[in-house]
Protein backbone atom coordinates (compact mmCIF):
# COMPACT_ATOMS: atom_id res chain seq x y z
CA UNK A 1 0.00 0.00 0.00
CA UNK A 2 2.68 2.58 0.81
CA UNK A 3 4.34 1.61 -2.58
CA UNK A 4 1.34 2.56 -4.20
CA UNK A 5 0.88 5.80 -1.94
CA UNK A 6 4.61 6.37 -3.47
CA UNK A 7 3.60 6.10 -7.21
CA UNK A 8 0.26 8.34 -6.72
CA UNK A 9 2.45 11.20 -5.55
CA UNK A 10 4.92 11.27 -7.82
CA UNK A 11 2.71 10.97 -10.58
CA UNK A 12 0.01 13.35 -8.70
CA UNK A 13 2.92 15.98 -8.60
CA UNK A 14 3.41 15.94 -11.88
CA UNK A 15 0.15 16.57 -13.05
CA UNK A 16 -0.22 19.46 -10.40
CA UNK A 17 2.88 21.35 -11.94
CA UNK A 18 1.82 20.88 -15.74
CA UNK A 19 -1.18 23.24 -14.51
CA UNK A 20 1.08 25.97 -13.20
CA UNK A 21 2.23 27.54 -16.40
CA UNK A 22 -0.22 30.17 -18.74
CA UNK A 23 1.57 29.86 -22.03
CA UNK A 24 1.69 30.85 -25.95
CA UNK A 25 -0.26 28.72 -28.09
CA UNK A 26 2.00 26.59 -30.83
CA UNK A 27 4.97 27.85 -29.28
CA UNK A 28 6.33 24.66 -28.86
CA UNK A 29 5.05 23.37 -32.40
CA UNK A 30 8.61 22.07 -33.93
CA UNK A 31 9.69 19.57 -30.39
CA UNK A 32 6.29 17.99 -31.21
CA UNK A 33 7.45 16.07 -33.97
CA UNK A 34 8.54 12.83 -32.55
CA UNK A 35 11.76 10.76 -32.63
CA UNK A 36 12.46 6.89 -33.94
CA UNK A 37 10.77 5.57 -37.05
CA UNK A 38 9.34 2.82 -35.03
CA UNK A 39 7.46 4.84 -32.88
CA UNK A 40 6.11 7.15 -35.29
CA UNK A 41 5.07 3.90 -37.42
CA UNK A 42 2.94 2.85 -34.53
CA UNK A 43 1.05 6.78 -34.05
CA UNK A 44 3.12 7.76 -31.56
CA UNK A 45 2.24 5.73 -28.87
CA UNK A 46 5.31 5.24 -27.35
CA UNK A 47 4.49 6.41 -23.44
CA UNK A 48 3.99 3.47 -21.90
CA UNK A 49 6.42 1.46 -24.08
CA UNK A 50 8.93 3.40 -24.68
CA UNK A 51 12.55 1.42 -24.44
CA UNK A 52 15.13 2.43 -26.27
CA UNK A 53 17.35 5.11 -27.05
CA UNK A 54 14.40 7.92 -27.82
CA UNK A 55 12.97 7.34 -24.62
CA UNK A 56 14.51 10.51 -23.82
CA UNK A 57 11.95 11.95 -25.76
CA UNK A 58 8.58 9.58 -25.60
CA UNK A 59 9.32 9.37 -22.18
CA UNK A 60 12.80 9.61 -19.99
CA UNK A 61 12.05 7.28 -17.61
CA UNK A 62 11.62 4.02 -20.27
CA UNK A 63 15.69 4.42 -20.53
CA UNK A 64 15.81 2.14 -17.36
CA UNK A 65 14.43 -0.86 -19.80
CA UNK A 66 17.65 -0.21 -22.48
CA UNK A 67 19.87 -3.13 -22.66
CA UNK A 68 23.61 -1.90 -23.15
CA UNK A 69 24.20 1.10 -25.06
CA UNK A 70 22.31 2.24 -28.01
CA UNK A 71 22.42 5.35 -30.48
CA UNK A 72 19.86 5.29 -32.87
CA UNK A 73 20.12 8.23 -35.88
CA UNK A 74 16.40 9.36 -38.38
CA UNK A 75 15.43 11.56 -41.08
CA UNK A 76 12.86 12.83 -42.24
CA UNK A 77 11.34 15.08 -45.04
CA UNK A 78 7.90 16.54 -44.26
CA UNK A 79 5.43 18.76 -46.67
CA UNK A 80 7.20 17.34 -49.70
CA UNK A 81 10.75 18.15 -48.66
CA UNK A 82 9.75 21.47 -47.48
CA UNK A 83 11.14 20.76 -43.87
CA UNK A 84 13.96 18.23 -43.44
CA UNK A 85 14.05 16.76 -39.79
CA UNK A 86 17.36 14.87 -38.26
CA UNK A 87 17.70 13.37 -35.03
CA UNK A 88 20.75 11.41 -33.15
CA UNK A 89 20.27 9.85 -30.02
CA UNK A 90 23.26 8.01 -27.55
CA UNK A 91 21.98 5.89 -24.16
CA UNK A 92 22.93 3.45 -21.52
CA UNK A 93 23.34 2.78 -18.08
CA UNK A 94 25.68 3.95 -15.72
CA UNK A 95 25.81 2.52 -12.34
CA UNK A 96 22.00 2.43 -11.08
CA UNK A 97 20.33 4.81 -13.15
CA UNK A 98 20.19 4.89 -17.20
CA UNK A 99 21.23 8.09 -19.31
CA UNK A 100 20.95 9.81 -22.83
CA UNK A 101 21.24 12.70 -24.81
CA UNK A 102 19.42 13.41 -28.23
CA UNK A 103 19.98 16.55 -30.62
CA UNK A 104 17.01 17.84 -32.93
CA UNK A 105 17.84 19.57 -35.82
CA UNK A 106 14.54 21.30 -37.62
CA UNK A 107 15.50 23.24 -41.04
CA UNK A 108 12.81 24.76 -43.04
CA UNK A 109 15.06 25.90 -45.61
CA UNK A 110 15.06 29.33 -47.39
CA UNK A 111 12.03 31.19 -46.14
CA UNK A 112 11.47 34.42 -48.02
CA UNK A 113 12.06 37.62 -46.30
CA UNK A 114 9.41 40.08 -47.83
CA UNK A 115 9.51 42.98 -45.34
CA UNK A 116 11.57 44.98 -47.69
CA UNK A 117 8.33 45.06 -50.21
CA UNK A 118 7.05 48.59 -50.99
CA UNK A 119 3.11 48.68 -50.25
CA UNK A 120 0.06 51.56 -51.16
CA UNK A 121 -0.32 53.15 -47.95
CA UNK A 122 -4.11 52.86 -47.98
CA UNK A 123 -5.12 51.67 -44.77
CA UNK A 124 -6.60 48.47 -43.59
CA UNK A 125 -9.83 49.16 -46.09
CA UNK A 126 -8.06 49.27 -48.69
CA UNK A 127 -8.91 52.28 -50.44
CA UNK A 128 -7.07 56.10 -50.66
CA UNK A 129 -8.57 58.49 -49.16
CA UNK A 130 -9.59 60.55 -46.06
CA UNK A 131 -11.89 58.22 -44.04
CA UNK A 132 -15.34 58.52 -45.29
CA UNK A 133 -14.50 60.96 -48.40
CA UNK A 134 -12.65 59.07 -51.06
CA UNK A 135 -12.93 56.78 -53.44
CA UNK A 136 -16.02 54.29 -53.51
CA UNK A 137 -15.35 51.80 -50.88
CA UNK A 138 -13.51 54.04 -48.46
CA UNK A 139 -14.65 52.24 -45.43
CA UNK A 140 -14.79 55.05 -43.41
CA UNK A 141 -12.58 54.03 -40.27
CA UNK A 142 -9.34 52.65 -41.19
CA UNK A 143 -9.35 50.17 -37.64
CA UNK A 144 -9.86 54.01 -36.20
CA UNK A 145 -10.38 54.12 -32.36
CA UNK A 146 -10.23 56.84 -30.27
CA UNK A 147 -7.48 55.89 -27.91
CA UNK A 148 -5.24 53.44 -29.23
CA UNK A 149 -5.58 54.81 -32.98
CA UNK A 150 -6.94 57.88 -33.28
CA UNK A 151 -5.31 58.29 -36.56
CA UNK A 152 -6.23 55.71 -38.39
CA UNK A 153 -3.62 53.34 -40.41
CA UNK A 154 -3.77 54.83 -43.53
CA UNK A 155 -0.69 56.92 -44.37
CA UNK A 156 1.03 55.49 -40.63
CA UNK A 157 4.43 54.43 -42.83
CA UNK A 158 3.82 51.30 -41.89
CA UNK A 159 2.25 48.16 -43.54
CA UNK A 160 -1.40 46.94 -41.85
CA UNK A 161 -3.58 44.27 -42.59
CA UNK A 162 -5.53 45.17 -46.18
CA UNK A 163 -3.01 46.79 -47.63
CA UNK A 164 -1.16 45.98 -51.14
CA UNK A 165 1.89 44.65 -51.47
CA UNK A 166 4.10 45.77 -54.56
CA UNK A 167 6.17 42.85 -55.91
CA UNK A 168 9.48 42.97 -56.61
CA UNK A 169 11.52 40.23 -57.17
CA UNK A 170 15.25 42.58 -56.26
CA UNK A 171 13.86 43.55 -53.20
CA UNK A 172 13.17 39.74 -51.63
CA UNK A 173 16.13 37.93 -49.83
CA UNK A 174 16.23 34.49 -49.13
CA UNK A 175 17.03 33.15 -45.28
CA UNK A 176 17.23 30.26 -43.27
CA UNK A 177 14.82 29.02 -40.50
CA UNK A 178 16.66 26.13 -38.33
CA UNK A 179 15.88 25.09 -34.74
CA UNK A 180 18.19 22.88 -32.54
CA UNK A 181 16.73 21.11 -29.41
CA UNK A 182 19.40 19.01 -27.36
CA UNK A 183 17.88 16.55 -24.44
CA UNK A 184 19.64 15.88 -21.52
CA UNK A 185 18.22 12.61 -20.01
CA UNK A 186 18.33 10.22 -16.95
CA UNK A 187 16.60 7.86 -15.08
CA UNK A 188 15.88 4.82 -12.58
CA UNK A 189 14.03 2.72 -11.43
CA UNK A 190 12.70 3.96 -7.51
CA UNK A 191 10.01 0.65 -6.93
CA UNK A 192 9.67 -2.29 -8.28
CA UNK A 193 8.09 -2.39 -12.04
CA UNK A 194 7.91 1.33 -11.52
CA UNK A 195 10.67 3.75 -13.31
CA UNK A 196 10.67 7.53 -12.96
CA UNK A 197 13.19 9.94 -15.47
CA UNK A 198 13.49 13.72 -16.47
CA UNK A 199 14.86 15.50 -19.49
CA UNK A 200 16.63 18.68 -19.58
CA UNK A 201 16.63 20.72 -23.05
CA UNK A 202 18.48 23.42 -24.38
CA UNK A 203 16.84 24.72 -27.12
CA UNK A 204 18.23 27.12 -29.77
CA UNK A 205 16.26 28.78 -32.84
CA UNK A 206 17.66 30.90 -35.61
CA UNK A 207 14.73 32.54 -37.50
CA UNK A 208 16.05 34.24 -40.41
CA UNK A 209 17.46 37.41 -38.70
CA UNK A 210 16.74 36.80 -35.28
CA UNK A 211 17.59 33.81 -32.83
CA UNK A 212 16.10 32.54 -29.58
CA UNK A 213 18.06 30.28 -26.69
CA UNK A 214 15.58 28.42 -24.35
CA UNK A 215 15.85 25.58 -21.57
CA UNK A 216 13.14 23.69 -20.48
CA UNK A 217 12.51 20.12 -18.25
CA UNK A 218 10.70 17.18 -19.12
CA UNK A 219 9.68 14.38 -16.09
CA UNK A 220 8.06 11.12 -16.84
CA UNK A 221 7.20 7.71 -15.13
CA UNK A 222 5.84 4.42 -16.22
CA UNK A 223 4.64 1.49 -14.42
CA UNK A 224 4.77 -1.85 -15.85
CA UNK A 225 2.92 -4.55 -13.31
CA UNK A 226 3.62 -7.50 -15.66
CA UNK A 227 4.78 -8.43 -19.03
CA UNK A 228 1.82 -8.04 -20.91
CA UNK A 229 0.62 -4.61 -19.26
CA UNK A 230 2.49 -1.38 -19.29
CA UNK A 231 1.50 2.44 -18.33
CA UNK A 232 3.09 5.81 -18.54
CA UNK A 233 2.89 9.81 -18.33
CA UNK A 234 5.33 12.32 -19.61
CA UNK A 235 4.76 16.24 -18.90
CA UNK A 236 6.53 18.04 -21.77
CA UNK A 237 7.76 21.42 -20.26
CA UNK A 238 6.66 20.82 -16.87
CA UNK A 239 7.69 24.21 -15.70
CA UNK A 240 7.10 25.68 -18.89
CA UNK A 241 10.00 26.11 -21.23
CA UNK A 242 10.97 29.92 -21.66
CA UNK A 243 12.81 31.55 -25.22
CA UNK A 244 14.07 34.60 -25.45
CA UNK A 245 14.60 36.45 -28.96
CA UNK A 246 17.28 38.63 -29.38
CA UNK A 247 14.55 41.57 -30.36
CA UNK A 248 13.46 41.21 -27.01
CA UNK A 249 10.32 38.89 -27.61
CA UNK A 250 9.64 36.10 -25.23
CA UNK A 251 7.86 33.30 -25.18
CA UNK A 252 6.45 30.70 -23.04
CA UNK A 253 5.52 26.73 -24.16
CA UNK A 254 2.55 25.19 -22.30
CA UNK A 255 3.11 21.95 -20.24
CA UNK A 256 2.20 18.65 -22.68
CA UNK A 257 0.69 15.89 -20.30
CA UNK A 258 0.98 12.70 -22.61
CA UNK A 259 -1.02 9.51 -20.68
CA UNK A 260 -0.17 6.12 -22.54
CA UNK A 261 -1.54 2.79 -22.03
CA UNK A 262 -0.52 -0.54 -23.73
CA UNK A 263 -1.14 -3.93 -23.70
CA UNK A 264 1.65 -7.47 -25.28
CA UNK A 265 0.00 -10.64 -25.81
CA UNK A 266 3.27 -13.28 -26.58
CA UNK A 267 2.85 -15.69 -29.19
CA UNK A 268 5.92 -17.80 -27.38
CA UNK A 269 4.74 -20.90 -29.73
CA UNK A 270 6.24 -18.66 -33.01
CA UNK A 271 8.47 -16.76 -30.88
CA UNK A 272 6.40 -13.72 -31.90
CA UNK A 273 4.15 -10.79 -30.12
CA UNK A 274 1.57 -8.28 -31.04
CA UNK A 275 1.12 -4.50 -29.01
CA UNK A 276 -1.91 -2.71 -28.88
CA UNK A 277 -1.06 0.77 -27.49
CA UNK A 278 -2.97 4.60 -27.01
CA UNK A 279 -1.42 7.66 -25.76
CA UNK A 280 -3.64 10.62 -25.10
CA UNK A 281 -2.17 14.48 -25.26
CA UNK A 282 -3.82 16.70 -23.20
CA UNK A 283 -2.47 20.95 -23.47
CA UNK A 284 -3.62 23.54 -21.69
CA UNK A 285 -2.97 26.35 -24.30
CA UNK A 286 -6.26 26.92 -26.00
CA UNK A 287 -6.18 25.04 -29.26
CA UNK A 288 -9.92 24.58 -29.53
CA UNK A 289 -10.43 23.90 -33.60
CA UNK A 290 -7.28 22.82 -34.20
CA UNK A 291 -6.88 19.82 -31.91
CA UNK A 292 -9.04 16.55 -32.30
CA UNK A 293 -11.26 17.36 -28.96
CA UNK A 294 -11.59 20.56 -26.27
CA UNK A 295 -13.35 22.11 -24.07
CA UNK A 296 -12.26 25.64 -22.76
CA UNK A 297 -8.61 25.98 -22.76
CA UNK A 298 -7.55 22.30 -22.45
CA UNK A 299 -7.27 20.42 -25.79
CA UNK A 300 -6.76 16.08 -26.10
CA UNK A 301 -5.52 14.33 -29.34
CA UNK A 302 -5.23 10.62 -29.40
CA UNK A 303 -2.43 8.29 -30.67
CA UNK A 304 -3.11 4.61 -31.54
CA UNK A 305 -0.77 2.12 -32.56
CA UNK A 306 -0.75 -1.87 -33.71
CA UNK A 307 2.69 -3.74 -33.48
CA UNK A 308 3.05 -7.38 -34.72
CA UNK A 309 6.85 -8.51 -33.87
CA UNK A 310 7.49 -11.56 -35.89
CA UNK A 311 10.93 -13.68 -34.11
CA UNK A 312 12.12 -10.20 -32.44
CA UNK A 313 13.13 -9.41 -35.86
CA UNK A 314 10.23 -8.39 -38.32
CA UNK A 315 8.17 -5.00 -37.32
CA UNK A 316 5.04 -4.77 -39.07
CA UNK A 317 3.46 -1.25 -37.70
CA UNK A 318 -0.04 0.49 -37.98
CA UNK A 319 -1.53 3.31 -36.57
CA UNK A 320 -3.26 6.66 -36.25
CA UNK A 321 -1.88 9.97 -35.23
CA UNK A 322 -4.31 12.53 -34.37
CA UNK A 323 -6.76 11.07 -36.94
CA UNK A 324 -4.35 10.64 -39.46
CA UNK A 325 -3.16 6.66 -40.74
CA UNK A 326 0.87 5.89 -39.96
CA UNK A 327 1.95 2.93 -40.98
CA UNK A 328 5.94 0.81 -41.32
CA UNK A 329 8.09 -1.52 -41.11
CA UNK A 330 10.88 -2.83 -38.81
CA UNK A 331 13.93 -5.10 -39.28
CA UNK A 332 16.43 -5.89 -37.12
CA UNK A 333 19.44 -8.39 -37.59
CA UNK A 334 23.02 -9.36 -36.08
CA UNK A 335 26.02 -7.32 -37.38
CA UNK A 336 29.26 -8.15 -36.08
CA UNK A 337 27.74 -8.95 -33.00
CA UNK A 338 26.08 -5.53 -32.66
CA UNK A 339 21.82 -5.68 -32.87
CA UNK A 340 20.85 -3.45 -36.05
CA UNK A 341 17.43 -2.35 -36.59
CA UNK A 342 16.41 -0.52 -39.70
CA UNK A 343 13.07 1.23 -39.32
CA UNK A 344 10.27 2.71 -41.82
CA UNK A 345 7.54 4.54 -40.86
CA UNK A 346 4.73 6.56 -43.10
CA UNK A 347 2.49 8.99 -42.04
CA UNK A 348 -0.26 10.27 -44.47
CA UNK A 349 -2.14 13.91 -44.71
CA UNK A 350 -5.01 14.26 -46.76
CA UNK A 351 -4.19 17.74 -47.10
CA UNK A 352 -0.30 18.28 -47.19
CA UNK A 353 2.06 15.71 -48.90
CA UNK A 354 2.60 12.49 -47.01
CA UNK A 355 6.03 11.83 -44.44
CA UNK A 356 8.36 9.62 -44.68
CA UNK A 357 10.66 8.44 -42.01
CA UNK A 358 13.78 6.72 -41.87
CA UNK A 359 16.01 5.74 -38.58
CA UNK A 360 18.67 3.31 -37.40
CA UNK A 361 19.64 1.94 -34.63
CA UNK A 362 22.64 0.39 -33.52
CA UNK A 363 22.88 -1.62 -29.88
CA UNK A 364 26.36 -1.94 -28.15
């Protein structure tokens, strides 16, 4: 009983400090993205089961369940290339407890910088003229209000919603977007079947002429009462994790509480297994329409994922991500004596071009 008193508390205390932090909405978009083809190929669902060397990701305290050392390397083109996506993990144990780092690198490529464009200095309606008095269609107001713009925003030198852009090709540079997210990652295992970790990540973002440097913590448990049935939680940015621009911007990303659930029946007759497995995200930042369900500020997509492991060697993956199909394939094999596993893992969009995903892994 007081084992169990243990588990509520630390979990309970994680849950309390995910609530403490008002944030900005999709500021933490790009460390959303997942790590390990394998993973991905199964939805996402990799809470409760996570194992290997991206645990310090899925969930930091699933590195207590790595045999030896493991680094384990993916990429990944998203939007039709528009955003390439690399990731390099390194994990093992050392004395009692288990540790890892992983490095992010996001890169959207050349994003066009168009703030050098001239524009008509209409106003918001559109239209020359003083408010109510010029051409047909002056709208009359211009976003006027009394105290915060008495003058209007036509003729304000600067460029408002409504107004025309002139194109010029000579005036539009070309500049790099790239963010960089290193994890810092550790755990143990405090009861039995029960595991507890935390990641600490550095974050770094260079957007065209500005760059931001951030730190943030991760904490995660998982409970695992027999071989067939396996829990977890993860709080992305428990604490919140700050960046600060070099304009002087800030901003804040909202805690991620990620519950996962799943579920190994053994087929010990073919030496074989299938995994049934749901993760739930639940954010706090006001998504409404964009996420899958809400209600006031608090938002849940779900993650489900089907493994069938054929001989611990043959991965055959499905699952859905936030409604939309992922599906792969695993293989892993002996290499002078080292366990390789080469990993596949498709995710489609009805809207934007399918992803692909590629990773390796390589066990010491």
């Amino acid at each position: 009983m007081s084992e169990m008193r243990e588990k509520l508390i630390i979990v309970s205390s994680i849950l309390v400090l995910a609530g403490l932090v008002r944030a900005d909405k999709y500021a933490g978009e790009f460390m959303y993205i997942g790590a390990g083809a394998r993973a991905l190929a199964m939805g996402g669902t990799f809470t409760a089961l996570a194992d290997d060397a991206t645990a310090g990701y899925w969930n930091p305290a699933g590195l207590v369940h790595l045999k030896g050392r493991q680094a384990q390397l993916m990429h990944s083109e998203r939007f039709g290339g528009l955003i390439s996506y690399d990731y390099l993990s390194y994990a093992g144990s050392m004395g009692g407890s288990s540790v890892g780092a992983s490095l992010f690198r996001t890169d959207a490529g050349d994003v066009a910088n168009t703030t050098r464009l001239d524009f008509y200095d209409t106003g918001s309606d559109g239209v020359f003229g003083e408010d109510g008095t010029g051409e047909p269609g002056d709208a009359g107001n211009d976003d006027y209000d009394p105290e915060t713009n008495p003058e209007g925003t036509e003729g304000n030198g600067q460029w408002d919603p409504g107004e025309e852009l002139i194109y010029d090709e000579g005036r539009i540079t070309y500049q790099s977007c790239v963010d960089w997210a290193l994890y810092l990652s550790w755990s143990r295992n405090f009861l039995e079947n029960f595991s507890a970790g935390s990641s600490v990540k550095l974050i770094r973002r260079g957007i065209m002429d500005h760059s931001a440097w951030g730190m943030g913590l991760d904490l995660g448990a998982q409970w695992r009462p027999s071989e067939v049935l396996s829990t977890g939680i993860t709080v992305q940015d428990v604490f919140g994790t700050y960046l600060f621009y070099d304009n002087g911007h800030s901003e804040t990303v909202t805690p991620t509480v990620k519950l996962g659930l799943a579920t190994t029946w053994p087929i010990r007759r073919f030496g074989s297994s299938i995994t049934f497995s749901m993760d739930g995200d639940f954010r706090f930042e006001g998504r409404r329409a964009t996420s899958q369900y809400h209600l006031g500020g608090m938002s849940l997509d779900t993650h489900l994922g089907l493994e069938i492991l054929i001989k611990d060697a043959v991965g055959l993956r499905l699952g859905s991500s936030e409604g939309s199909m992922t599906a792969g394939l695993g293989l892993t094999i002996g290499l002078m004596g080292h366990p390789v596993s080469v990993d596949y893992a498709f995710l489609g969009h009805e809207e934007l071009d399918n992803t692909h995903r590629v990773s390796l892994g390589v066990g010491f």
